[in-house]
Protein backbone atom coordinates (compact mmCIF):
# COMPACT_ATOMS: atom_id res chain seq x y z
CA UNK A 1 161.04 28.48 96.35
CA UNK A 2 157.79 26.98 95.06
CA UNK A 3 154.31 28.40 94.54
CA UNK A 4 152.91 28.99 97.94
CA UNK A 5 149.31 28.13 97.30
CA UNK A 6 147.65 25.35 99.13
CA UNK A 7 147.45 24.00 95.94
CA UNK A 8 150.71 24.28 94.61
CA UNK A 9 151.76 22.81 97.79
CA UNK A 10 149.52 19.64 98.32
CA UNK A 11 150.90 19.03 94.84
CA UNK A 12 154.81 19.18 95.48
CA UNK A 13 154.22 16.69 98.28
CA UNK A 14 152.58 14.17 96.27
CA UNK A 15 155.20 14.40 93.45
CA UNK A 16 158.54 13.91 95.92
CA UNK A 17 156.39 11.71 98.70
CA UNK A 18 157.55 8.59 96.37
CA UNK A 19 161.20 9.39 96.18
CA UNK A 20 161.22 11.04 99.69
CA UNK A 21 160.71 7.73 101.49
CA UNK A 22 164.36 6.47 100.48
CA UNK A 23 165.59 9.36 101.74
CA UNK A 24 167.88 9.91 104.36
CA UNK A 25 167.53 12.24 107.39
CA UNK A 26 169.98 14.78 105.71
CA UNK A 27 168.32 14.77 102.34
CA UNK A 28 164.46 15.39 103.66
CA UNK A 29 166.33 18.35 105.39
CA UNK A 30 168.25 19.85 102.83
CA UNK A 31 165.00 19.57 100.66
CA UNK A 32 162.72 21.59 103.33
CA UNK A 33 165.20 24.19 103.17
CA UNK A 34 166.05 24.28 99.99
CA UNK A 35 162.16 24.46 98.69
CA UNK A 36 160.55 26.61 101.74
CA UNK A 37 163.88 28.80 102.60
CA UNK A 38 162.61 30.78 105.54
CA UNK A 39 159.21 29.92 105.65
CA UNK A 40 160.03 26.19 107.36
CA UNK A 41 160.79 25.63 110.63
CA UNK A 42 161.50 22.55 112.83
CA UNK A 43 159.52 22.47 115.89
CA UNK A 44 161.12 20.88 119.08
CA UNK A 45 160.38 19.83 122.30
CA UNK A 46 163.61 18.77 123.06
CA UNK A 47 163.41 15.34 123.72
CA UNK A 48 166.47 13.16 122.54
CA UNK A 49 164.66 12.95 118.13
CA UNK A 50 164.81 16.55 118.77
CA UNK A 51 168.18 17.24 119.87
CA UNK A 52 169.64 14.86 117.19
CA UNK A 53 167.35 16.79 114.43
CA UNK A 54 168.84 20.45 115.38
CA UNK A 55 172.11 18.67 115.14
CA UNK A 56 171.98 17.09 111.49
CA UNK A 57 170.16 20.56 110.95
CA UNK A 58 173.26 22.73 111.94
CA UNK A 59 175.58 20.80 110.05
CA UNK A 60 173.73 21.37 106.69
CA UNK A 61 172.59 25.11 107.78
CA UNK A 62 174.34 28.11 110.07
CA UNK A 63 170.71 29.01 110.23
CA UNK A 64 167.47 27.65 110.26
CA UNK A 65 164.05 28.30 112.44
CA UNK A 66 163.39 26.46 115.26
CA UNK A 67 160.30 27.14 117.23
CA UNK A 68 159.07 25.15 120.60
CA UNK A 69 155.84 25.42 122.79
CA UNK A 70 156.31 26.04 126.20
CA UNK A 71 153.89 25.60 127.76
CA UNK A 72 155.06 27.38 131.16
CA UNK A 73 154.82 23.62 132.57
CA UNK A 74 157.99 22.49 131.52
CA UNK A 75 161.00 20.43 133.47
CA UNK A 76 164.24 22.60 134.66
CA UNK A 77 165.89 20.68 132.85
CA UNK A 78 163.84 21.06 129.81
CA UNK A 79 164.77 25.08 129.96
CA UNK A 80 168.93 24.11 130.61
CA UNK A 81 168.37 22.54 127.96
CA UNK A 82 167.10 25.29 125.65
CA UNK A 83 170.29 27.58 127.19
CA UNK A 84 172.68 24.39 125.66
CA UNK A 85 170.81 24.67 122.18
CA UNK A 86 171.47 28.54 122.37
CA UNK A 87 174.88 28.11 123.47
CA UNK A 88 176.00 24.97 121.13
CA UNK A 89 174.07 26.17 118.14
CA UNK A 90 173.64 30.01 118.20
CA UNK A 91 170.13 28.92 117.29
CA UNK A 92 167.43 31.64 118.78
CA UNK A 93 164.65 29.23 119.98
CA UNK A 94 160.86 31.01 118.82
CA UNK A 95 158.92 30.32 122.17
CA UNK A 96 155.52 30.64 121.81
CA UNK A 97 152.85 30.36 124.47
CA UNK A 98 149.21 29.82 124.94
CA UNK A 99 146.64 32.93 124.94
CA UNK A 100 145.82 32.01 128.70
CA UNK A 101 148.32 32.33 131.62
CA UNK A 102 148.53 29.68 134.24
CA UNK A 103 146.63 31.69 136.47
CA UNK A 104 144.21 32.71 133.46
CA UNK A 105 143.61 29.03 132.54
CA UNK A 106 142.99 28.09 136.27
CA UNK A 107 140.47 31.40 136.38
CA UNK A 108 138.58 30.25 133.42
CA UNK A 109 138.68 26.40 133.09
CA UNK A 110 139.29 25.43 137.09
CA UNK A 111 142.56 24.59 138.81
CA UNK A 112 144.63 21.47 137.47
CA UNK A 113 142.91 21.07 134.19
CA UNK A 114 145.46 18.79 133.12
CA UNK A 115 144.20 16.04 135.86
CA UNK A 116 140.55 15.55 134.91
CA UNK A 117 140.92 16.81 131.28
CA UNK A 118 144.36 16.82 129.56
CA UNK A 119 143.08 17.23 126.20
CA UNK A 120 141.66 20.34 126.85
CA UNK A 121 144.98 21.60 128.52
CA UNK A 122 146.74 19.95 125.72
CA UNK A 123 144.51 21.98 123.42
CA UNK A 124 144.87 25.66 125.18
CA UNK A 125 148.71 25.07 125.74
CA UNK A 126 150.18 23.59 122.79
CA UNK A 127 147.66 22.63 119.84
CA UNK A 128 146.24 26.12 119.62
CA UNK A 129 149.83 27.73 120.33
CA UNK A 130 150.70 25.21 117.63
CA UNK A 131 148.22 26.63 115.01
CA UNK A 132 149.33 30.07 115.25
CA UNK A 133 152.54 29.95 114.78
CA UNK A 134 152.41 27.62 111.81
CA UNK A 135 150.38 30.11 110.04
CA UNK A 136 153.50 31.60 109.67
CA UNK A 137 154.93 28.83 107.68
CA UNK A 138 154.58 26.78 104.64
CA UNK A 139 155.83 23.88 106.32
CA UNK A 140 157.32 22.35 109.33
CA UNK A 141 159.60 19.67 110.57
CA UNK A 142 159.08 17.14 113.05
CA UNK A 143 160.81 15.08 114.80
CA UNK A 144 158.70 11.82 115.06
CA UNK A 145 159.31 8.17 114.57
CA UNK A 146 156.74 5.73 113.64
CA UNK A 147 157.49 3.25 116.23
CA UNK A 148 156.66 5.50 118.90
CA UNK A 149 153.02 5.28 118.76
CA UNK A 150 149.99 3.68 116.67
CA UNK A 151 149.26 7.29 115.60
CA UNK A 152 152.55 7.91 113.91
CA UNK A 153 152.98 4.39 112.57
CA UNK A 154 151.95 5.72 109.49
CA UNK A 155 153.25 8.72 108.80
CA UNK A 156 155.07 9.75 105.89
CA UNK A 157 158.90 11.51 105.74
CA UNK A 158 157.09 14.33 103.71
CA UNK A 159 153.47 14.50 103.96
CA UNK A 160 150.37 17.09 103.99
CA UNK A 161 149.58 18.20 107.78
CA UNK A 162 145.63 17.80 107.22
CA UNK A 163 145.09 19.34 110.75
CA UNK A 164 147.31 22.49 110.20
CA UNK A 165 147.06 22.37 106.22
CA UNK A 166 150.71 22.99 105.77
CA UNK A 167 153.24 20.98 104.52
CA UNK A 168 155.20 18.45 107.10
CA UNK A 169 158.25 17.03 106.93
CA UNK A 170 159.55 13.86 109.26
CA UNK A 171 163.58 13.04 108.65
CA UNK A 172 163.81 10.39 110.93
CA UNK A 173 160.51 8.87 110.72
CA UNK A 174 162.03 5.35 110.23
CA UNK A 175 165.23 5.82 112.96
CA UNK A 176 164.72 3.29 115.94
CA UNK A 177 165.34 4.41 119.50
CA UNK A 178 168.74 2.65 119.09
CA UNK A 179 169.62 4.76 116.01
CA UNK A 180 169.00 8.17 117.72
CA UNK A 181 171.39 6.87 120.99
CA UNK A 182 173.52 5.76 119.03
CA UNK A 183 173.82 8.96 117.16
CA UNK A 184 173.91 11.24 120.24
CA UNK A 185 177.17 9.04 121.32
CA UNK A 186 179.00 9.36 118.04
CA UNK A 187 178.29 13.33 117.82
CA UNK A 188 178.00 14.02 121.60
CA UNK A 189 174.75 15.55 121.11
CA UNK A 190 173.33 17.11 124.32
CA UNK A 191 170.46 16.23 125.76
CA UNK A 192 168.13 16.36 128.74
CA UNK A 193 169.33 14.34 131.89
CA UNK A 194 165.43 13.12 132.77
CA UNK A 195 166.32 10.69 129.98
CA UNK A 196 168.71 9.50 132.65
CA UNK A 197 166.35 9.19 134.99
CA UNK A 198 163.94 6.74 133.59
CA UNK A 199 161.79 9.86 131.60
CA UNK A 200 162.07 8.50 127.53
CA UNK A 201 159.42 10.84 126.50
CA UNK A 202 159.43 14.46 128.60
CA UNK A 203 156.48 16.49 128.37
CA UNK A 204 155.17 19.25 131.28
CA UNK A 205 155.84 18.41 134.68
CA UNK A 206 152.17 17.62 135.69
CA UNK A 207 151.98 14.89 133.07
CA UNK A 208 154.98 13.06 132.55
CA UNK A 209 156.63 10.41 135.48
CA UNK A 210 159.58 8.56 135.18
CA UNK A 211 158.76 4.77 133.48
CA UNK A 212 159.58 1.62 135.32
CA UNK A 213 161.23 -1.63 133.62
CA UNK A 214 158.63 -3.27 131.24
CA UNK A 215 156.79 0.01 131.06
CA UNK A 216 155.83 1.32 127.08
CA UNK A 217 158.46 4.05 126.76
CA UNK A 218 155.13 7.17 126.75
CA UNK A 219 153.45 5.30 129.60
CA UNK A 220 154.81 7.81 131.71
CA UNK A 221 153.02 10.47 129.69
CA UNK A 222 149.28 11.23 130.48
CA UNK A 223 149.44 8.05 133.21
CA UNK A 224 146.13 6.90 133.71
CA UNK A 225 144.54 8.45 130.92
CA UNK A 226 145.25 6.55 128.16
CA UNK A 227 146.44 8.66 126.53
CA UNK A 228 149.61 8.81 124.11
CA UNK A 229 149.33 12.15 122.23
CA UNK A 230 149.21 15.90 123.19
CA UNK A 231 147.68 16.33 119.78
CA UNK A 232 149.98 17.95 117.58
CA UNK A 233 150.64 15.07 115.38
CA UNK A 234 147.22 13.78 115.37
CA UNK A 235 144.85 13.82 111.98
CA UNK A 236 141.53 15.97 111.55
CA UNK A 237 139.66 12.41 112.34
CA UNK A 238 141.25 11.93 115.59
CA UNK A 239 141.38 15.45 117.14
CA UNK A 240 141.03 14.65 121.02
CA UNK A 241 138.98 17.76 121.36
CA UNK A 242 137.58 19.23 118.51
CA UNK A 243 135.89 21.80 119.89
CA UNK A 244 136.22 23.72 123.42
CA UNK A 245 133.75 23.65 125.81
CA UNK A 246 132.38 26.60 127.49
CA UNK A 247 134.73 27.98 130.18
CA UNK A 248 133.99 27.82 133.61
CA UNK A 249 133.36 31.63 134.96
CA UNK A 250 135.60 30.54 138.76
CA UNK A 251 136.02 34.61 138.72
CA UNK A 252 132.77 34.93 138.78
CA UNK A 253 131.34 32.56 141.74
């Protein structure tokens, strides 16, 4: 286990961020645990990178920390799928939630926030949920790839998390859609059945529709809005909503 000062840590990722970029899923993994122990954890929405990150995780690890936002928007299908993960891994899934209810956040910022300002819901429900729970940590694991978005075209397989200040770790940062399918056949990884449906990227139910043929694969997210993060894997520079504005008192008309 290394030093755990901000410090000590900015400067372990800049000495393996080199050698990391050769590396493959596996060995980013085995070097999160091995140098953080308990104090990583991967963070999951469950989307297809996901699924096939808990599984190379459980082969290298009985045990490891897994931690997902729910937002209390979330598919069905999303939540079987949690059950599966519990199930098939014997993995205890760290839910954590936003401060504000549903019913709070419609009290105190108007009903459907998501529709006229989904960075702000994105913000209460999973960036802010987001920070807390990574002040646990010394580092986390996601599951991004770079050709998803313009955003995450340039991320690094182990890299400093300027917006959380923590150390972050991306295994599969240079897989292609066709890599992750093709590993979920091979290993029979579950996954969740919107994929099925047309839904490539799955987020909460009030912002995520099923893509038609041609679509971008996360045109179904935020439709309209064009928008293609929730915010948890955007830099300092490019927070969608740096700062809250002032609630709106319904309760109190």
């Amino acid at each position: 286990m290394i030093a755990t000062t901000k410090q000590s840590l900015m400067k372990e990722v800049e000495q393996v961020q080199p050698a990391a970029e050769s590396w493959t899923p596996q060995q980013a993994l085995s070097w999160a645990f091995d140098t953080f122990g308990k104090d990583v954890a991967i963070a999951s929405a469950f989307g297809v990178e996901g699924m096939v990150l808990i599984d190379l995780a459980s082969k290298l690890t009985p045990k490891f920390r897994l931690f997902s936002i729910d937002t209390d928007f979330l598919f069905p299908e999303t939540y079987a799928l949690m059950e599966k993960v519990d199930q098939r891994y014997g993995i205890q899934i760290e839910k954590v939630y936003s401060k504000l209810s549903p019913a709070e956040q419609e009290k105190e910022y108007g009903p459907a926030l998501w529709s006229h300002n989904p960075d702000q819901c994105c913000y209460l429900r999973k960036v802010e949920p987001q920070k807390r729970k990574i002040a646990e940590l010394n580092a986390w694991v996601a599951a991004i790839r770079r050709d998803q978005t313009s955003n995450r075209a340039s991320a690094k397989r182990v890299e400093w998390d300027t917006k959380f200040d923590i150390v972050k770790i991306n295994p599969m940062v240079d897989w292609t859609s066709n890599q992750v399918w093709q590993y979920v056949r091979d290993h029979d990884v579950p996954y969740n059945v919107l994929h099925d449906r047309n839904y490539p990227s799955i987020g909460c139910t009030h912002c995520t529709r099923a893509v038609q043929p041609g679509e971008d694969p996360r045109s179904g997210r935020w439709a309209n809005f064009g928008k293609t993060e929730c915010g948890l894997h955007l830099k300092d520079a490019q927070e969608p909503l740096v700062q809250l504005p002032p609630p709106i008192k319904y309760g109190d008309i």
